[in-house]
N, C-alpha and C. Protein backbone atom coordinates (compact mmCIF):
# COMPACT_ATOMS: atom_id res chain seq x y z
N UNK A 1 1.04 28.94 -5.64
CA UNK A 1 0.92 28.08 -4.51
C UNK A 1 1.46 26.70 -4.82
N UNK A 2 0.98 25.66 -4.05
CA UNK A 2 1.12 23.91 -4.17
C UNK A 2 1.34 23.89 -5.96
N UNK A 3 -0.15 24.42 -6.96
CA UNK A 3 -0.15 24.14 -8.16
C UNK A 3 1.34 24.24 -8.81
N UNK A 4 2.05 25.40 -8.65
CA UNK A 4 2.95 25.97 -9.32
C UNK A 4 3.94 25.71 -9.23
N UNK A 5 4.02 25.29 -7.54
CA UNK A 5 5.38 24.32 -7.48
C UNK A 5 5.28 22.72 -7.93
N UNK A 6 4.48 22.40 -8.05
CA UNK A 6 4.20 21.21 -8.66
C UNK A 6 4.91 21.13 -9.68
N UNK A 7 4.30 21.83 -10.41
CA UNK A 7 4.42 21.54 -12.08
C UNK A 7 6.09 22.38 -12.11
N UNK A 8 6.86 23.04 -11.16
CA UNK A 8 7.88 23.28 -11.31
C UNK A 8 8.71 22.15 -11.28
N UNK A 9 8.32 21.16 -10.21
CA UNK A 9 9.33 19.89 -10.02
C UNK A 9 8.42 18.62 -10.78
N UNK A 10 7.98 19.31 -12.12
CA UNK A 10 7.44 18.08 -12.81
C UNK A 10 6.14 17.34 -12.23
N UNK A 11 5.49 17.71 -11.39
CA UNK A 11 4.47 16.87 -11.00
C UNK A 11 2.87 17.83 -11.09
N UNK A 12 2.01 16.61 -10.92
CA UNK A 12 0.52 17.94 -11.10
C UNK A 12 0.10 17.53 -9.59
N UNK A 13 -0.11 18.58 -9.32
CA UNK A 13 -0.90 18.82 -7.66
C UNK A 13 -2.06 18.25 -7.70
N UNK A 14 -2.57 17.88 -6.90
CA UNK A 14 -4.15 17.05 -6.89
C UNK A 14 -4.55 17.38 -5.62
N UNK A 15 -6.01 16.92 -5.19
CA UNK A 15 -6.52 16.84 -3.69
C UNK A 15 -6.74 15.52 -3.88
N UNK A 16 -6.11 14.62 -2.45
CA UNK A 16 -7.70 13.81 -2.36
C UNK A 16 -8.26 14.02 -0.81
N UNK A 17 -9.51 14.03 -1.15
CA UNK A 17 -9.87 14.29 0.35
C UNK A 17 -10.39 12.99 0.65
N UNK A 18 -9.91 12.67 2.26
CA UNK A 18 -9.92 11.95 2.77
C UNK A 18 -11.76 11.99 3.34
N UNK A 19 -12.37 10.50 3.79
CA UNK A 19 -13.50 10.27 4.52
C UNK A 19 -13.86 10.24 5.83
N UNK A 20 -14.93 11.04 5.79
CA UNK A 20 -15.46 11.29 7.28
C UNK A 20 -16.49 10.10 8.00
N UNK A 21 -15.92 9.47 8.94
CA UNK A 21 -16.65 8.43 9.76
C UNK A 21 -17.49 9.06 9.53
N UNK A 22 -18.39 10.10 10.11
CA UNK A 22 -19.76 10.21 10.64
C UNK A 22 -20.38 10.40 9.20
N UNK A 23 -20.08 10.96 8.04
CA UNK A 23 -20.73 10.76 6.52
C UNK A 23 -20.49 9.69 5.98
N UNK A 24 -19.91 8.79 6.57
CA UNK A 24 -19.54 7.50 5.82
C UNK A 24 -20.75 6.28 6.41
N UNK A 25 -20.64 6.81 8.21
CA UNK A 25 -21.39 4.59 8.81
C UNK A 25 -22.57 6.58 10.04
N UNK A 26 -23.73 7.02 9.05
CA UNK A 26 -24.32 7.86 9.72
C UNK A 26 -25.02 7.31 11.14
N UNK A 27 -24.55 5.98 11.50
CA UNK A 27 -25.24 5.41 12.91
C UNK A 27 -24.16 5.67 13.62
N UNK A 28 -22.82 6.86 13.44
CA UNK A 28 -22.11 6.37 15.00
C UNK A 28 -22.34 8.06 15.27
N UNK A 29 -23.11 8.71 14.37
CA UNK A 29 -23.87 9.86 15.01
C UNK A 29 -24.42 10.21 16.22
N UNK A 30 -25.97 9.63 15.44
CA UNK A 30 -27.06 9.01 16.70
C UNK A 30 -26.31 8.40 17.42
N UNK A 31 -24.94 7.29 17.67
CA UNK A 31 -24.61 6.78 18.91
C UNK A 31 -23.61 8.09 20.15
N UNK A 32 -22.91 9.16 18.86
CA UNK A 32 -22.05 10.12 19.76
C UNK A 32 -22.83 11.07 19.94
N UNK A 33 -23.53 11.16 19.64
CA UNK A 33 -24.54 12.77 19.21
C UNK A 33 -26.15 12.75 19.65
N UNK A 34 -26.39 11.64 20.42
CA UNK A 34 -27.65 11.56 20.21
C UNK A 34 -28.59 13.06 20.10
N UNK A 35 -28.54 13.64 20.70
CA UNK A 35 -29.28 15.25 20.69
C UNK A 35 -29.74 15.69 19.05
N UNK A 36 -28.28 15.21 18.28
CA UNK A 36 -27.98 16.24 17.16
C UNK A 36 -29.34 15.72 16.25
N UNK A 37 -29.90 16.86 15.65
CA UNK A 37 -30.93 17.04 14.52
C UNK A 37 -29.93 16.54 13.32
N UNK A 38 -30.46 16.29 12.55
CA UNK A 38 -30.56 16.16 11.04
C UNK A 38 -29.79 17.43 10.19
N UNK A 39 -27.84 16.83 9.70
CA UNK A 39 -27.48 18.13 9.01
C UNK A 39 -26.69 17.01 8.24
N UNK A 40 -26.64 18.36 7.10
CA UNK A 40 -25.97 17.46 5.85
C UNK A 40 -24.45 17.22 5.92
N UNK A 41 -23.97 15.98 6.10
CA UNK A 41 -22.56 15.51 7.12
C UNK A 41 -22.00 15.37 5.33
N UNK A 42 -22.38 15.89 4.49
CA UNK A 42 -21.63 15.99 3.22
C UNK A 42 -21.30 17.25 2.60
N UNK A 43 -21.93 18.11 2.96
CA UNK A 43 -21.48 19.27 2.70
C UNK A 43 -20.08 19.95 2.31
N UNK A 44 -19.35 19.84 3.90
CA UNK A 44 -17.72 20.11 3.33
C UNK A 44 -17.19 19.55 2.04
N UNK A 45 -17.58 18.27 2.12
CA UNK A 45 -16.88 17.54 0.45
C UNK A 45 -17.18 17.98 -0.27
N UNK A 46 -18.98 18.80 -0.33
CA UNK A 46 -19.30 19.15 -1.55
C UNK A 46 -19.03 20.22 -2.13
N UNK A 47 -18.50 21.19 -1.03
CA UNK A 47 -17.73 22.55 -1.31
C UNK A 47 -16.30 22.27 -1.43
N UNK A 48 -15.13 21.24 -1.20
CA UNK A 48 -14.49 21.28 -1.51
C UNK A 48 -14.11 20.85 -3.35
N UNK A 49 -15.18 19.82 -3.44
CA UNK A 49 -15.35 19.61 -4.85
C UNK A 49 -15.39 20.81 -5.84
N UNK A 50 -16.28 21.78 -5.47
CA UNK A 50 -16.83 22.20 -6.10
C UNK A 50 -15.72 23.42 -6.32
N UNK A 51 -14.66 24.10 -5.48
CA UNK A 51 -13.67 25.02 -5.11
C UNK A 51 -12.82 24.15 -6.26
N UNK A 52 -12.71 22.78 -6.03
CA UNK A 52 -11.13 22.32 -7.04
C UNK A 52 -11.84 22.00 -8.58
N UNK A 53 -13.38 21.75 -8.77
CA UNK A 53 -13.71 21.69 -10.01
C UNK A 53 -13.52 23.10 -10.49
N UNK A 54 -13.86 24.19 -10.17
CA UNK A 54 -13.73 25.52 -10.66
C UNK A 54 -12.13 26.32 -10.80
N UNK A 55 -11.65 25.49 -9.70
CA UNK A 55 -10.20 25.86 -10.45
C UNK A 55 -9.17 24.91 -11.07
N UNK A 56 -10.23 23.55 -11.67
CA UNK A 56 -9.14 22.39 -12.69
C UNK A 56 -8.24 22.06 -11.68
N UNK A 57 -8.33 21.91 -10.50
CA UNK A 57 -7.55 20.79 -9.78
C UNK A 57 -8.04 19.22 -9.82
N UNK A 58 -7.52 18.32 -10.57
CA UNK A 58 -7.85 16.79 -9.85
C UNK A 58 -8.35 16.31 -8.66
N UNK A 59 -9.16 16.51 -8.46
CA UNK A 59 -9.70 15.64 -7.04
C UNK A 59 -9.96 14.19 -7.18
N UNK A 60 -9.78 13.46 -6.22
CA UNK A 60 -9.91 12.32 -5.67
C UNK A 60 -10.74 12.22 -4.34
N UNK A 61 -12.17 12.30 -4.19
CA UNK A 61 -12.64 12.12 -3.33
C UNK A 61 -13.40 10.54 -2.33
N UNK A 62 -12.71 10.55 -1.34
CA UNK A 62 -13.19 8.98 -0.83
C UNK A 62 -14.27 9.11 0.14
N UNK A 63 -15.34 10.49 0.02
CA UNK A 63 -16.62 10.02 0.79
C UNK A 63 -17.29 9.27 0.21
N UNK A 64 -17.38 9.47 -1.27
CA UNK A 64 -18.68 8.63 -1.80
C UNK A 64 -18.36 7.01 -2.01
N UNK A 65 -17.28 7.01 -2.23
CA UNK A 65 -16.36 5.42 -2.66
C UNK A 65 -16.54 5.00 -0.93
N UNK A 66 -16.52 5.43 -0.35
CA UNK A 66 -16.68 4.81 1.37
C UNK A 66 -17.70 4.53 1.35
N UNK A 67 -18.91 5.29 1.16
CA UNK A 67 -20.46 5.19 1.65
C UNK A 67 -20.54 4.55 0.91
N UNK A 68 -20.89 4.17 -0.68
CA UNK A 68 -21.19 3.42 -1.19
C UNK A 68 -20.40 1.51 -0.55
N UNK A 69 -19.37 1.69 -0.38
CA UNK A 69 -18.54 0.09 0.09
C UNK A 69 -19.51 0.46 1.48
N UNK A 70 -19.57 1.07 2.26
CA UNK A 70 -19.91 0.76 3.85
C UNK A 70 -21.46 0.19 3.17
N UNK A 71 -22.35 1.05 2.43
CA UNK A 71 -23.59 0.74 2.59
C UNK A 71 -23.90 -0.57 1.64
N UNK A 72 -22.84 -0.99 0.87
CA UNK A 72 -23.10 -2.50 0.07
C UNK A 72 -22.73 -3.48 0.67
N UNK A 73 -21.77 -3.01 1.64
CA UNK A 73 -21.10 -4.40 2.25
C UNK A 73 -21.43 -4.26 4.03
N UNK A 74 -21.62 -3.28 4.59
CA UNK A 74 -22.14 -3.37 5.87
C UNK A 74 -20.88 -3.04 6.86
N UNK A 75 -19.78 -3.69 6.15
CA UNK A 75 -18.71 -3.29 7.16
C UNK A 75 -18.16 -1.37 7.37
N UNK A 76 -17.36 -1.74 8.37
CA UNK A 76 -17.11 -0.51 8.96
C UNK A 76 -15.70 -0.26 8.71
N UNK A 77 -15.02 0.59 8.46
CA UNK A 77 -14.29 1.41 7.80
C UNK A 77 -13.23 2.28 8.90
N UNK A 78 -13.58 2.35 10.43
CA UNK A 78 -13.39 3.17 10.97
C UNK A 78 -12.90 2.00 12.25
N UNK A 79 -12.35 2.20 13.74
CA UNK A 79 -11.99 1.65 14.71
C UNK A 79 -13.75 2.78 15.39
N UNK A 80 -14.34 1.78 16.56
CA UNK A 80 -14.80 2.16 17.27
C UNK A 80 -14.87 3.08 18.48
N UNK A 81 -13.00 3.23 18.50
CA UNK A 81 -12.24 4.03 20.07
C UNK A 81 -11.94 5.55 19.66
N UNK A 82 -11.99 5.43 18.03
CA UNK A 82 -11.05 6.82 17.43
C UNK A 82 -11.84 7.20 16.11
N UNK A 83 -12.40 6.68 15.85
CA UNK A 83 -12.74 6.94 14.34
C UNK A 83 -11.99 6.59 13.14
N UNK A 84 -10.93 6.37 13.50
CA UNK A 84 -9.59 6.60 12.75
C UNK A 84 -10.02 5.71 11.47
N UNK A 85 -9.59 5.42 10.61
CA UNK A 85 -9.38 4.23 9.40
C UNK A 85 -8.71 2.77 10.40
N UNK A 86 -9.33 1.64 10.09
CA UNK A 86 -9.19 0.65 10.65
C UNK A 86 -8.64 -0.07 9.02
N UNK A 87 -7.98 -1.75 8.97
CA UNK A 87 -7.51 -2.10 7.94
C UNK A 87 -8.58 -2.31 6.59
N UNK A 88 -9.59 -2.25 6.88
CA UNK A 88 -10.83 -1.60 6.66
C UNK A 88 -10.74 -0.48 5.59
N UNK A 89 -10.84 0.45 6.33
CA UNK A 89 -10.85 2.04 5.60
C UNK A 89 -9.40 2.13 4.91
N UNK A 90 -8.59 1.35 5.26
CA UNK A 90 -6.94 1.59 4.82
C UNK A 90 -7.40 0.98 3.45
N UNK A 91 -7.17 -0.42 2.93
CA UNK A 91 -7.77 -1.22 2.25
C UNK A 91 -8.78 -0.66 0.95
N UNK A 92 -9.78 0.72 1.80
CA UNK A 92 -10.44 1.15 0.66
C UNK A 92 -9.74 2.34 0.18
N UNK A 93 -9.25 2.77 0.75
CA UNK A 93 -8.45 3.78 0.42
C UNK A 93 -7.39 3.74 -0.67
N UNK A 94 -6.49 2.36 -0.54
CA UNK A 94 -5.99 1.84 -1.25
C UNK A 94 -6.08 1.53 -2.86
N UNK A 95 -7.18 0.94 -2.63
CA UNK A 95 -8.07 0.34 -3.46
C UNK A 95 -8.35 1.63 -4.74
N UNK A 96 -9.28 2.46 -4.14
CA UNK A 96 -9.35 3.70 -4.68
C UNK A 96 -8.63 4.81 -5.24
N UNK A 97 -7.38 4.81 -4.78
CA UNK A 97 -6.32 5.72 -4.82
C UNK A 97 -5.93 4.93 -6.17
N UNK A 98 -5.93 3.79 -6.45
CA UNK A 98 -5.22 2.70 -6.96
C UNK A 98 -6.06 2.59 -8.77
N UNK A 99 -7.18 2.50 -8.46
CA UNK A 99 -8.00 2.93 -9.49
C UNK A 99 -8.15 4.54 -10.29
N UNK A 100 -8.13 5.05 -9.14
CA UNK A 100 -7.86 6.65 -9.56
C UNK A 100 -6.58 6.39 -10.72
N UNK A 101 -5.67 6.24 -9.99
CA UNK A 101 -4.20 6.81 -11.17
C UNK A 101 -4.41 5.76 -11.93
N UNK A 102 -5.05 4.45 -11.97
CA UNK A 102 -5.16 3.82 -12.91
C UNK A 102 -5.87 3.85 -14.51
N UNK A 103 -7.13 4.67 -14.33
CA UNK A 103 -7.49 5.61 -14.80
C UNK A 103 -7.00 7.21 -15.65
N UNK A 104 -6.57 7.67 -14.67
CA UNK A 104 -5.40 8.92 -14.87
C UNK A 104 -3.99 9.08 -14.79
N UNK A 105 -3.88 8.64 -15.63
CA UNK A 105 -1.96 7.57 -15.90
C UNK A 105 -1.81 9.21 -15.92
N UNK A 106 -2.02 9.74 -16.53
CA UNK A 106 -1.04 10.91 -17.17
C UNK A 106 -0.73 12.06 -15.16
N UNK A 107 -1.63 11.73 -14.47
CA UNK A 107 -1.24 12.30 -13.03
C UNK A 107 -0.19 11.87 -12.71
N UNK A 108 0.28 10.62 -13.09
CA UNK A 108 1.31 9.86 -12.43
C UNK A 108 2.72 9.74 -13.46
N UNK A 109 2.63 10.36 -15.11
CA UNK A 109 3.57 10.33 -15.73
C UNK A 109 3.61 9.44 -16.43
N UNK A 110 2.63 8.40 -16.65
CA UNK A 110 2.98 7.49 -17.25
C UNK A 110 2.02 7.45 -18.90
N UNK A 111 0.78 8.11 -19.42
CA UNK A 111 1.16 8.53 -20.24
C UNK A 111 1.56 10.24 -21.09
């Protein structure tokens, strides 16, 4: 698959999975959802983790690096109209992605 062509054109395949508004700022839930009970809005990440730890893929995951910045700093991460990443969520994303390969030079070739 992805892995194999990777490493054919020299590069290593990675995930990063991107962050979910509603597991990231859990109040625009209760504001879209009011009805909804209590479910674990982390789950998917935690099965995707757990699929690329068992087969030695690199992951880069930005739910927890979100929740942790949303819940230390208060700000919001997301546009109110879309969910989308606002300069906000871009910014952490950045940030993170940025530290990642900084960390793991050898993903990026450099050592």
């Amino acid at each position: 698959g992805f892995d194999k062509l990777s490493r054919e054109h020299g590069a290593t395949f990675m995930v990063l999975s991107i962050s979910d508004a509603f597991s990231v700022h859990p109040e625009l839930v209760k504001e879209a959802f009011p009805q909804t009970t209590e479910i674990d809005l982390t789950k998917p990440e935690k099965k995707l983790q757990q699929i690329t730890a068992e087969l030695g893929i690199p992951t880069l995951s930005l739910g927890p690096i979100f929740r942790y910045n949303a819940s230390s700093t208060g700000k919001m991460s997301v546009w109110s109209c879309d969910w989308h990443w606002n300069q906000i969520g871009h910014q952490w994303a950045a940030d993170a992605m940025f530290y990642y390969f900084l960390e793991n030079r050898t993903l990026i070739g450099l050592e």
